[in-house]
Protein backbone atom coordinates (compact mmCIF):
# COMPACT_ATOMS: atom_id res chain seq x y z
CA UNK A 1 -14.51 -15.39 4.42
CA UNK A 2 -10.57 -14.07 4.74
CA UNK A 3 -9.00 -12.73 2.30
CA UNK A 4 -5.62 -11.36 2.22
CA UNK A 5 -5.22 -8.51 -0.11
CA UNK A 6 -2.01 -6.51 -2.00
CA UNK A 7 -2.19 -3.18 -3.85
CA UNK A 8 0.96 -2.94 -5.81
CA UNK A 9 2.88 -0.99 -8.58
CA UNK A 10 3.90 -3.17 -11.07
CA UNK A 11 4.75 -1.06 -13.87
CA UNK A 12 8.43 0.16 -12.67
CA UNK A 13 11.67 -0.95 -14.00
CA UNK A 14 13.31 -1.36 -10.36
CA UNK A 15 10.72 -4.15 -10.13
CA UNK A 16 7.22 -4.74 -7.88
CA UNK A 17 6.51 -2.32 -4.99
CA UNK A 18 3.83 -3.35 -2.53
CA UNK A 19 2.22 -0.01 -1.62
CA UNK A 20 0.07 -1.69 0.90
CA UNK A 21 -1.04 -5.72 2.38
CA UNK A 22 -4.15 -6.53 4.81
CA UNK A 23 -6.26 -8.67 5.70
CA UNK A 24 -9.74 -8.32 4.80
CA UNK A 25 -12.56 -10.32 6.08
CA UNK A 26 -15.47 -7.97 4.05
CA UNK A 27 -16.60 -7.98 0.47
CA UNK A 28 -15.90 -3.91 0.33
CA UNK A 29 -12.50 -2.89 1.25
CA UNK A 30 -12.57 -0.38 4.11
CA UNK A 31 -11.51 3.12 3.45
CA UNK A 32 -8.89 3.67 5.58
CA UNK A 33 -6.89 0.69 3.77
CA UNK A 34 -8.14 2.61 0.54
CA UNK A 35 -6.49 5.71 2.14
CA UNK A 36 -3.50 4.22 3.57
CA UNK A 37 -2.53 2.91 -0.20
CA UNK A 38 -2.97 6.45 -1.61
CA UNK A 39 -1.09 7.69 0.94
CA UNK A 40 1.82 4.85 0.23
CA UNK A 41 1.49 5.88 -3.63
CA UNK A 42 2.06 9.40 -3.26
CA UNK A 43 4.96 8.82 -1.24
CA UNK A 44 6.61 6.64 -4.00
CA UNK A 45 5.64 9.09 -6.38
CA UNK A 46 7.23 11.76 -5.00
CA UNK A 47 9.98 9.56 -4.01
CA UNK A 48 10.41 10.25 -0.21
CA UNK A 49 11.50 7.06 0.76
CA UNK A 50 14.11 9.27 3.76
CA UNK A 51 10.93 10.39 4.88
CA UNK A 52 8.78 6.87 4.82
CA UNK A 53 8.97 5.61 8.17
CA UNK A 54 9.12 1.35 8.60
CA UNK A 55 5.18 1.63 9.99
CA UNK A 56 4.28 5.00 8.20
CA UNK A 57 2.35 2.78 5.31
CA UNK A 58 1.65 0.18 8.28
CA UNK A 59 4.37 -2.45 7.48
């Protein structure tokens, strides 16, 4: 079975921010897309968006 999955940050005032999207065709989401969303989140938290290249989260 497919399934298309979103991590997102929901709780800011400037609105939703998708941190990372995949698909995902296994019950246990695979690590790296675990890592790649951390990675995502501590780049919004520290607010380098000059530094956050159009692929660097994989978009």
């Amino acid at each position: 079975m497919n399934h298309c999955l979103i991590i997102y940050l929901a709780s800011q005032p400037e609105g939703v921010y998708v941190l990372h999207c995949f698909q995902n065709k296994a019950q246990q989401t695979a690590q790296q897309d675990i890592e790649l969303a951390q990675q995502c989140f501590k780049l919004f938290v520290r607010r380098d968006f000059d530094l956050l290249g159009v692929d660097a989260c994989g978009w």
